[in-house]
Every structure is written in C-alpha cells, then in structure tokens.
Protein backbone atom coordinates (compact mmCIF):
# COMPACT_ATOMS: atom_id res chain seq x y z
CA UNK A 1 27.15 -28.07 27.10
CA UNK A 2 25.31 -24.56 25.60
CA UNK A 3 25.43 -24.25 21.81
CA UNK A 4 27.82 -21.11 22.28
CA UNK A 5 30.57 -23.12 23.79
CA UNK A 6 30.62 -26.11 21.85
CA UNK A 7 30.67 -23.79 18.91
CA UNK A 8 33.43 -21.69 20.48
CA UNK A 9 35.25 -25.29 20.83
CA UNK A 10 34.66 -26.66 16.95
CA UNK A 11 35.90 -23.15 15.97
CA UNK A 12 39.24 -23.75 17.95
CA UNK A 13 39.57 -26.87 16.70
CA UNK A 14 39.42 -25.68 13.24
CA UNK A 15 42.15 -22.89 14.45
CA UNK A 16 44.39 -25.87 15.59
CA UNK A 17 43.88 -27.91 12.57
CA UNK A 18 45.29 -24.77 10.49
CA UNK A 19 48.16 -23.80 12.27
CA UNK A 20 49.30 -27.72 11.85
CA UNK A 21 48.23 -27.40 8.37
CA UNK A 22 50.33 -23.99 8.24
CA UNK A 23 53.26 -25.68 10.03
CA UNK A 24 53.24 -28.00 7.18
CA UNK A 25 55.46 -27.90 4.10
CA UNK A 26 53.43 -27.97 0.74
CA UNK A 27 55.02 -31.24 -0.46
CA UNK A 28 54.10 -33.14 3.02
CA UNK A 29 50.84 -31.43 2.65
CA UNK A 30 50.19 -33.25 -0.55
CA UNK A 31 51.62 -36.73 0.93
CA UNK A 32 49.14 -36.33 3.11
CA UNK A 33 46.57 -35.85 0.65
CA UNK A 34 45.77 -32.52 2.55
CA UNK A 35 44.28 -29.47 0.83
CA UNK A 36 46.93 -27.84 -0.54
CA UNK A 37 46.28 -24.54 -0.54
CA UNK A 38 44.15 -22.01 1.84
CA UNK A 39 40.91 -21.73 0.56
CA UNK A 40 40.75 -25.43 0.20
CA UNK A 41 41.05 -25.67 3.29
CA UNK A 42 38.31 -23.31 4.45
CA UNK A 43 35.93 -25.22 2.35
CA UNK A 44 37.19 -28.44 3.66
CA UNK A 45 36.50 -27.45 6.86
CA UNK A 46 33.02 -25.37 5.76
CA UNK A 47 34.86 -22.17 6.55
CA UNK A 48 35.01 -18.88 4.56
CA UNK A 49 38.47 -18.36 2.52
CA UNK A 50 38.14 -14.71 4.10
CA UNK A 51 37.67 -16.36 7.92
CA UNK A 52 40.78 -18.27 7.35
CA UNK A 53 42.95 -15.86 6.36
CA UNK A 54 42.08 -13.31 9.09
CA UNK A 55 43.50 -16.50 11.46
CA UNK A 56 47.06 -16.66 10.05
CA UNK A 57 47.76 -13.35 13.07
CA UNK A 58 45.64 -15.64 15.76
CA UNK A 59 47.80 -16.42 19.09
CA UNK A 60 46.42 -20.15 19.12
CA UNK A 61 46.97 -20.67 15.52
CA UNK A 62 50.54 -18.94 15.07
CA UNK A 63 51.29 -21.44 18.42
CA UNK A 64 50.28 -24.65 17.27
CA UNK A 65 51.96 -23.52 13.92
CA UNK A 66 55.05 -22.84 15.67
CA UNK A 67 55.10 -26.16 17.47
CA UNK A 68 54.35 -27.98 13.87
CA UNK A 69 57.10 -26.53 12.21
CA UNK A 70 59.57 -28.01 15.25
CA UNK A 71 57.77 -31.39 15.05
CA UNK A 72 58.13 -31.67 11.44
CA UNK A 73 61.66 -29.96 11.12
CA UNK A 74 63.35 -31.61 14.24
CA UNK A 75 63.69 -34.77 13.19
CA UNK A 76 67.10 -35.75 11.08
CA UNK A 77 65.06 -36.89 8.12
CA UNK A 78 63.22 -33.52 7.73
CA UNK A 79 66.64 -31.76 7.88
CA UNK A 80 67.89 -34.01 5.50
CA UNK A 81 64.69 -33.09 3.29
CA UNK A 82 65.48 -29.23 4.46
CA UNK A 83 68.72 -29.59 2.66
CA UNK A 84 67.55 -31.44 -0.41
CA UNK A 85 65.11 -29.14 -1.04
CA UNK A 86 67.23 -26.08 -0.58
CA UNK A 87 70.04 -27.78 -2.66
CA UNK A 88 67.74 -28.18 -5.45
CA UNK A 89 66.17 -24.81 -5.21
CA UNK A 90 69.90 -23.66 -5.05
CA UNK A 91 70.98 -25.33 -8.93
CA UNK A 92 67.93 -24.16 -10.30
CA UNK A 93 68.88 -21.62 -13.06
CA UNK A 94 65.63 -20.35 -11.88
CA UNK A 95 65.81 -20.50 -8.48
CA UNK A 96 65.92 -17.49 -6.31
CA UNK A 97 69.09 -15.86 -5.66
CA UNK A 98 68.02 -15.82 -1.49
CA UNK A 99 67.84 -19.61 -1.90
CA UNK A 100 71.09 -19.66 -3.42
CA UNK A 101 72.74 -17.34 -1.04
CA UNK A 102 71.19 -19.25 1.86
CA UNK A 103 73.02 -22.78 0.93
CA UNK A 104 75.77 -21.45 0.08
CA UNK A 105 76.44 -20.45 3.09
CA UNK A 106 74.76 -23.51 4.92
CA UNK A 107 77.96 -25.47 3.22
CA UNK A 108 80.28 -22.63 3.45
CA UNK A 109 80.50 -21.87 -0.37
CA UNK A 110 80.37 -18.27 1.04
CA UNK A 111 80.57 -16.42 4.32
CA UNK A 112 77.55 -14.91 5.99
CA UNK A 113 76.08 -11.69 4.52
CA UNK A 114 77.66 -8.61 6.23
CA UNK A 115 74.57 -6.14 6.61
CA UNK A 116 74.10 -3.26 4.29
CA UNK A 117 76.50 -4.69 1.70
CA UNK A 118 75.19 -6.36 -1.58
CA UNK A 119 77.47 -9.31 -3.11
CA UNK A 120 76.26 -11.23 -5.81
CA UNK A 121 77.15 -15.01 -6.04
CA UNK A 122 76.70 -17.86 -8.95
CA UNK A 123 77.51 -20.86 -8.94
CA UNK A 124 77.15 -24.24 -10.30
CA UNK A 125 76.53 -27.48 -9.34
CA UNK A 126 76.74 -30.35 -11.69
CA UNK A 127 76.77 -34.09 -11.68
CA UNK A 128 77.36 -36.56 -14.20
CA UNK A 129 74.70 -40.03 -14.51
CA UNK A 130 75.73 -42.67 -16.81
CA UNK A 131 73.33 -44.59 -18.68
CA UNK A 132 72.29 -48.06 -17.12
C-alpha cells in the first residue's frame, strides 16, 4: 500500500469517526467519555479544529452522521430519552420557546403551527414529591 492511500484511508476514517461523533447527542457523548466538543475532538484525533470544521458539509461525514442519528434515535429507549429531554427543556422557565412549542404539540397541548402566523404559548407543568 503507497503512503498516499493509506493516508487517504486514516483521513476517512477520521471523517467516519466524526460524523458518528456528530450523530451523537452531547449527553451520550459524555457517557461515553467522548470529547465533548469539536476541537477536542480534532486534537484527539491530531487534527486541526479548522480541518474539522470544514468536514461538517463532507458527503461521507454528513452520511455516516445521518445513519448515527437513526441508530441512536430508533430505538424505543432513545425516544423515550427524546421525550424526557424535550419535556424538561419544555418546563424550563428558561427553556426556549421552540422547545416548548415543539412538545406541546408532540402531546397535543396545541395544534401544529399554521405558517406565517405567530401564536405565543405558556404553560406549566408541575408535580408535587413528598418527603421520604
């Protein structure tokens, strides 16, 4: 094998590695113990930050993203995670109002948005814990 094509492999497999890396939520990223943000994981991979980021538009990375995202979200546990997630998001006074909107309507608090018309929603979602 010539040095050029076992290089052009090793830099494929560092494109496949990131789109399963990008495919990857941030919290299973961290389970993981995977770098947890991009330019970590350029240098983990002895990559420059700038390298990296000119792959997110790459055919072969944006695939094997793609395909990590239905891995990870296909399963009934990750949905189940989905929906925590955006339920917590959703009863954060802080959270965004897009997060809001969007389970809201996943539980049919609201109807879908009808385009070009705004509609602002609030609610409130409380629960009551007793002490043990």
């Amino acid at each position: 094998m010539t040095r050029g094509k076992r290089n052009l492999e090793a830099i494929e497999n560092a494109k496949f590695q990131y789109g399963m890396w990008l495919g990857l939520p941030v919290k299973a990223r961290e389970e993981a113990g995977m770098a947890d943000c991009q330019e970590e994981f350029a240098r983990r991979m002895g990559i420059s930050p700038e390298t990296v980021c000119r792959w997110k538009n790459d055919k072969l990375v944006l695939k094997v993203k793609e395909n990590a995202v239905k891995l990870f979200w296909g399963g009934e546990m990750a949905i189940w995670e989905f929906m925590k997630t955006l339920r917590e998001g959703a009863c954060d006074k802080n959270g965004k109002p897009a997060d809001k909107r969007l389970f809201a309507e996943i539980v049919g608090l609201v109807g879908k948005k009808e385009e070009n018309k705004r509609e602002q929603i609030e609610f409130v979602i409380t629960h009551n814990t007793k002490d043990k």
